[in-house]
Structures are given as structure tokens and as C-alpha cells.
Protein backbone atom coordinates (compact mmCIF):
# COMPACT_ATOMS: atom_id res chain seq x y z
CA UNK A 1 -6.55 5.56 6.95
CA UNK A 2 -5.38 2.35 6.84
CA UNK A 3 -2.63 1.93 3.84
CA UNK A 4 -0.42 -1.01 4.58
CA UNK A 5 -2.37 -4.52 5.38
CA UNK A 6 -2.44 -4.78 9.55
CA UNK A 7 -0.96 -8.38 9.37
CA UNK A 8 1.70 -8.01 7.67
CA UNK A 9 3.71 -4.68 8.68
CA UNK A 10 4.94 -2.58 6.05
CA UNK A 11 3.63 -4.52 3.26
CA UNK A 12 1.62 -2.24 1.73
CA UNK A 13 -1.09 -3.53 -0.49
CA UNK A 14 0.23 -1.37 -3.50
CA UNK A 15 3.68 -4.10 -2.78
CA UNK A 16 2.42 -7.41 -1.48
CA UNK A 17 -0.96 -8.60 -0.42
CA UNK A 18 -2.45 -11.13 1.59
CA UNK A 19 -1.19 -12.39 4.97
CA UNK A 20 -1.49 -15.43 7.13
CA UNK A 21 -3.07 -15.08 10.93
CA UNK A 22 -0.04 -14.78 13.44
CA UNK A 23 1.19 -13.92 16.80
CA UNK A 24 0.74 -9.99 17.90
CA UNK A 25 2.90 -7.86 16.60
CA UNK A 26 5.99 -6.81 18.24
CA UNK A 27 6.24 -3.08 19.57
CA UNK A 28 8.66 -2.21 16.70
CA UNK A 29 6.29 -3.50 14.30
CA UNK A 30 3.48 -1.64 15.58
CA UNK A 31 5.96 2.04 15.97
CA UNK A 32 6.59 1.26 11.73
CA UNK A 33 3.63 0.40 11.00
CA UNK A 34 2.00 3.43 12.13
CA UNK A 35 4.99 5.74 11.35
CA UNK A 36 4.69 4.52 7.43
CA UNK A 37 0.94 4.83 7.47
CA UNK A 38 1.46 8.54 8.66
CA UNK A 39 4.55 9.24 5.98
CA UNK A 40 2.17 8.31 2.70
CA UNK A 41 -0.50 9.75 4.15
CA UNK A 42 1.58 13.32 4.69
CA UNK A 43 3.38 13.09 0.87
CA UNK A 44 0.08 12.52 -0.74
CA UNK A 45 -1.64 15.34 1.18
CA UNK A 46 1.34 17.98 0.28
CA UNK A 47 3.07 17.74 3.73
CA UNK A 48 6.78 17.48 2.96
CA UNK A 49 7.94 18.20 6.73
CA UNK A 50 5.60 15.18 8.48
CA UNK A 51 6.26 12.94 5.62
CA UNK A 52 10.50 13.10 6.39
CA UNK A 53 9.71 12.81 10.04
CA UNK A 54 7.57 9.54 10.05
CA UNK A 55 9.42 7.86 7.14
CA UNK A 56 12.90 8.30 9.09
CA UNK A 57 11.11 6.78 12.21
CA UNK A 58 9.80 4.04 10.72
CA UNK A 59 13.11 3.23 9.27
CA UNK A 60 14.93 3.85 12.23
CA UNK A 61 12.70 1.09 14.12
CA UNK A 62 13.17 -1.42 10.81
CA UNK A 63 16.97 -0.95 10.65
CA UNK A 64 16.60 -2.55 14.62
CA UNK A 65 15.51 -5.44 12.76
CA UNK A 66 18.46 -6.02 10.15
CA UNK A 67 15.62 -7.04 7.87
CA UNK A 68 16.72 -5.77 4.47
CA UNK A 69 13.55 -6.98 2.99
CA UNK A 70 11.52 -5.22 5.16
CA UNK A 71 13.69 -1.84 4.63
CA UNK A 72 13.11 -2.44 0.75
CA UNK A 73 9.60 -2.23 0.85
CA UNK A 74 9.51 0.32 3.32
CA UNK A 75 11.30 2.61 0.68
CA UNK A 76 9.05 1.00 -1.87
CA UNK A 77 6.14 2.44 -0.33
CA UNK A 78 7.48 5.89 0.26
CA UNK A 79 8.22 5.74 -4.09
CA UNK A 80 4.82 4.62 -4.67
CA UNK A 81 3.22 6.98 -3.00
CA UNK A 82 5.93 9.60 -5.61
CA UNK A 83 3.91 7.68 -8.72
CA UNK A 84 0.99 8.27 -7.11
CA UNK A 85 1.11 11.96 -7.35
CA UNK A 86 3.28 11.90 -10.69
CA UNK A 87 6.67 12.52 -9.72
CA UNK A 88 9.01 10.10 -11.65
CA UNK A 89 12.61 9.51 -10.51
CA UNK A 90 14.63 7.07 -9.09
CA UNK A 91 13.65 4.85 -6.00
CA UNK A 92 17.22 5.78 -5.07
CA UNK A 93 16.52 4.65 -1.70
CA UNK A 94 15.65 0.88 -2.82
CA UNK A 95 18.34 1.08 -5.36
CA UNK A 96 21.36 0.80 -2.84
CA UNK A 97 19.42 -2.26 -1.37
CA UNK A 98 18.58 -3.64 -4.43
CA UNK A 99 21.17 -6.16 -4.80
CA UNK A 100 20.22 -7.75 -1.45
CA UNK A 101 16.43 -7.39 -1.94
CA UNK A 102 13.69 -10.27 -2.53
CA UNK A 103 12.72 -10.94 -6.25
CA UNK A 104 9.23 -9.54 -5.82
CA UNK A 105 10.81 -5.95 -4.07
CA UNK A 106 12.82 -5.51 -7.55
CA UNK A 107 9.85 -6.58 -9.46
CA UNK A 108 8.18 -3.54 -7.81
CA UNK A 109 10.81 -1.33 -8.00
CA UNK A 110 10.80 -1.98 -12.16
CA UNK A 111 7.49 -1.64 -12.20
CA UNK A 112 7.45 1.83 -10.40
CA UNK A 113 9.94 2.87 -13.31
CA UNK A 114 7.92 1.44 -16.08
CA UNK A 115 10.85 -0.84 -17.10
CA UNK A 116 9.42 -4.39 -15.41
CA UNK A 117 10.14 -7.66 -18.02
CA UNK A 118 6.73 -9.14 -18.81
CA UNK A 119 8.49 -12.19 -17.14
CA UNK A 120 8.17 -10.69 -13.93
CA UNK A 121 4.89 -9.03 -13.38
CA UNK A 122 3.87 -12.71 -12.21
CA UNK A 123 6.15 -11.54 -8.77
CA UNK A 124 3.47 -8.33 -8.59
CA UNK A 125 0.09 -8.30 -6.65
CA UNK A 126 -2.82 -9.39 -8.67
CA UNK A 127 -3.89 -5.81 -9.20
CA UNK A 128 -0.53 -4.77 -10.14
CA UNK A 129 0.06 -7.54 -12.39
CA UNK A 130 -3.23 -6.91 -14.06
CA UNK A 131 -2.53 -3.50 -14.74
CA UNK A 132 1.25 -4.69 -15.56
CA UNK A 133 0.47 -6.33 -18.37
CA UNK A 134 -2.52 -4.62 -19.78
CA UNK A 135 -2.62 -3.04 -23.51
CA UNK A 136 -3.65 -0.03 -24.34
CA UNK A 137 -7.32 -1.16 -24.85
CA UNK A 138 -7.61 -2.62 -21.91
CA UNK A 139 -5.68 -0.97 -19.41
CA UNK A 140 -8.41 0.92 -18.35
CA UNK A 141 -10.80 -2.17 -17.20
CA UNK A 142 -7.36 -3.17 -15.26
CA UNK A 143 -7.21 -0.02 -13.26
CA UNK A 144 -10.77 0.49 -12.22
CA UNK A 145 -11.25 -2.48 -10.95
CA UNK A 146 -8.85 -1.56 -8.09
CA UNK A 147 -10.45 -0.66 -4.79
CA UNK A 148 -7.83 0.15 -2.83
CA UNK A 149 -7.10 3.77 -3.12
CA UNK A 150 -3.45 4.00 -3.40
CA UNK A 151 -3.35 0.76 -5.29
CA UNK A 152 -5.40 2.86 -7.77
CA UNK A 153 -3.59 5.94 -8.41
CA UNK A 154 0.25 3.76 -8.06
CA UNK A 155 -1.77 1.65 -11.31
CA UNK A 156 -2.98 5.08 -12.59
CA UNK A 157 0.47 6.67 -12.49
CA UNK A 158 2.47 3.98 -14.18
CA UNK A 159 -0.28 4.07 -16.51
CA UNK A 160 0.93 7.58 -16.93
CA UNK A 161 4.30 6.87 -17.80
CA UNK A 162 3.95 4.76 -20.51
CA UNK A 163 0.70 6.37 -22.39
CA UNK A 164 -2.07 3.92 -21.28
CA UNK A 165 -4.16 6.47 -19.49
CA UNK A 166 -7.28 7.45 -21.04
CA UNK A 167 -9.10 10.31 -19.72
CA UNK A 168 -11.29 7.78 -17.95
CA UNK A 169 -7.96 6.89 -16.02
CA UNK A 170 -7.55 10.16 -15.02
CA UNK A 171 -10.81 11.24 -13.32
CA UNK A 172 -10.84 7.71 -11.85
CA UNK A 173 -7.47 8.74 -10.28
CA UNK A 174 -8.90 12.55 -9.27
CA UNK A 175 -11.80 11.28 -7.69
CA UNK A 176 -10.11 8.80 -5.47
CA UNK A 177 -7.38 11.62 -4.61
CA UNK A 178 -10.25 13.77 -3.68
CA UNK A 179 -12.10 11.40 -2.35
CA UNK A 180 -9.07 10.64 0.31
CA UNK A 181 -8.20 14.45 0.47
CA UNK A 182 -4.47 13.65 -0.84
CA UNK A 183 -4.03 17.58 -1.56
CA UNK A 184 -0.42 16.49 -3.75
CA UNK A 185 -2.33 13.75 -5.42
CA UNK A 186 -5.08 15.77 -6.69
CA UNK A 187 -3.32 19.05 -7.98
CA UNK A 188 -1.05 16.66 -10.35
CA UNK A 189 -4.13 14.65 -11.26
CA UNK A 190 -5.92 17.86 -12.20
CA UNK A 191 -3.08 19.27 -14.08
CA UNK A 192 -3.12 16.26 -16.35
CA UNK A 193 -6.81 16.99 -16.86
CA UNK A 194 -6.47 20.43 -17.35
CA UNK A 195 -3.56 19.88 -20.13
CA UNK A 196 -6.05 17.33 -22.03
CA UNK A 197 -8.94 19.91 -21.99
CA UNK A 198 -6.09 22.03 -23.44
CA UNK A 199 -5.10 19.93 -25.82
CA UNK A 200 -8.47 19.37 -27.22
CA UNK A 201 -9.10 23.21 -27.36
CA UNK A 202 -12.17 22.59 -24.63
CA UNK A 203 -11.77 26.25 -23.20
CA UNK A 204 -14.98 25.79 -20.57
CA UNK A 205 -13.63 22.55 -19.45
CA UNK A 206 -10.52 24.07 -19.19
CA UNK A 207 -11.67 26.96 -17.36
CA UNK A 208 -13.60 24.89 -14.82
CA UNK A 209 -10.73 22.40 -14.06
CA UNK A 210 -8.32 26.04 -13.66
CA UNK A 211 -11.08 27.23 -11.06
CA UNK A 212 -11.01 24.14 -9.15
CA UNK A 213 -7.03 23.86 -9.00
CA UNK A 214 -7.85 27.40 -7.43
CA UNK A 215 -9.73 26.79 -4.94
CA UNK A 216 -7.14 23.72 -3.87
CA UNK A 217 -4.23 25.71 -3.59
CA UNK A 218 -6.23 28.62 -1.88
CA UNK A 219 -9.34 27.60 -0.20
């Protein structure tokens, strides 16, 4: 599973993309790179105990580096893998770098907490900014276009916070969880469903999406 773009370590494609050809990567790079990949990978499939294990070694092996920029997106990624399964709070850990962080890092960081100025979603990836400044109407074209996975369901999740997603949003975002078998991902995803089949008094629907939760939390 490849999360964060192999050129440039610990820029995830949900933070920054594109990269420039370069020299190999130092052996640091390569330990963070790897540990991050594995941390995202274990919070979006439910695994709380890997997850806190590879996240503080990759930030043990950045903090080697006095790179605060680096550390910023690093914690970054670990909160937008949190939107990604619908838990909203604080990026506390980017907060307390915050002040020393790039513009595009606190760009992010708003737009994680659904409070980025229009102004700013220029500093975003393309997908991100896309989906940034999308209405209603159209925020759904925005999001499905996105191919990367996580990219997806970060975009899906923000969508989420402030009322853009439509129901095609949604199963867009459960397939790809299920699709990726991101266990964390796809309960919250189907939860949302489940509460809109509610909502719309669609007992079957409701019944089917309840059976399927099911057999994720006990197989």
C-alpha cells in the first residue's frame, strides 16, 4: 500500500503532491517513510496499538532531522487519516508546531478542520483545492474524480463536516474503504449510510446496511 509519494518522504499525496527526481534517499528517510505508511494504514484498518507504534517511530527518526516541516506533515498525515474515518478534533499535534510550520502545512491543517480562507486553498493539492472550494452542487464531481484512495475519503470527510456530502459521496467513500479493507474507515462510512436510510424511513435499506456492519465487526 503505497500512501505517501516515494520521492518525496512523508509527503503524503492527501498534503503535497508531485516531486522532482533526486538522489536516494537517506536511511532515515526510508525508516519514516515506511513507519508512516504502516501508522495510516493500522488507524484506518481499526488497529490502535500498531498505529502508536509506527507513528512514534517515524517521528522519532524525523525529530533526527530538526526538520519542523517535515514533523508538520508527518502529524498532518496521522489527522488525515482521523477525517478519513470521521473523527473530528484537533490536529493537536500540528498545532504546537504550527507557528513554525510552512504556509501550505497550515493551509492543510485548516482545511482538515473545515475552517480554510478561500484565499488559501490555492496552497492545497489540486484535488484538495478542487474539493476546497466546491459548492454544494458540485462538490460531488470534485470528490470522485480523486483516485487516490485516501485522497478520496480525507475529500469525502471534510465534505462531511460541512454538509456537502450527498449520498453519492458516501458510497463513493464506502467502496474505496472496502475496497482497501480500512476496517475503521468503513464502519463510520456505513454508519453515515445507515443513519440516511434512517432518516428517509428506508427500513430494507436500513436493514441490509445493519447486516453488513454485522458481519464487519464479527466476521
Amino acid at each position: 500500500m503505497k500512501l505517501i509519494a516515494a520521492c518525496v518522504v512523508l509527503v503524503a499525496q492527501t498534503v503535497l503532491g508531485g516531486c522532482a527526481s533526486g538522489p536516494k534517499p537517506a536511511d532515515w528517510q526510508l525508516s519514516a517513510k515506511g513507519a508512516m505508511d504502516r501508522a495510516v494504514a493500522a488507524y484506518l484498518e481499526g488497529n490502535n496499538r500498531v498505529q502508536a507504534a509506527e507513528l512514534s517511530q517515524a517521528k522519532s527518526e524525523i525529530a533526527s532531522t530538526g526538520r519542523i516541516d517535515l514533523m508538520a506533515r508527518a502529524e498532518l498525515l496521522a489527522c488525515a487519516s482521523r477525517v478519513a474515518s470521521l473523527v473530528f478534533e484537533p490536529c493537536a499535534g500540528f498545532e504546537k508546531l504550527r507557528q513554525d510550520a510552512p504556509p501550505a502545512e497550515r493551509a492543510y491543517a485548516d482545511y482538515l478542520a473545515g475552517t480554510l480562507q478561500a484565499q488559501d486553498a490555492i496552497l492545497l493539492p489540486k484535488n484538495q483545492q478542487i474539493s476546497a472550494l466546491a459548492t454544494v452542487n458540485n462538490a460531488q464531481a470534485a470528490i470522485l474524480s480523486i483516485a487516490d484512495p485516501l485522497s478520496l475519503l480525507v475529500a469525502s470527510g471534510v465534505a462531511v463536516q460541512a454538509g456537502r456530502a450527498s449520498p453519492a459521496v458516501v458510497q463513493a467513500a464506502v467502496d474505496t474503504a472496502s475496497s482497501q479493507g480500512w476496517k475503521r474507515a468503513l464502519l463510520a462510512w456505513l454508519g453515515v449510510q445507515l443513519k440516511l436510510a434512517e432518516s428517509t424511513g428506508n427500513s430494507v435499506e436500513a436493514a441490509r446496511l445493519q447486516r453488513r456492519i454485522n458481519l464487519v465487526l464479527k466476521p
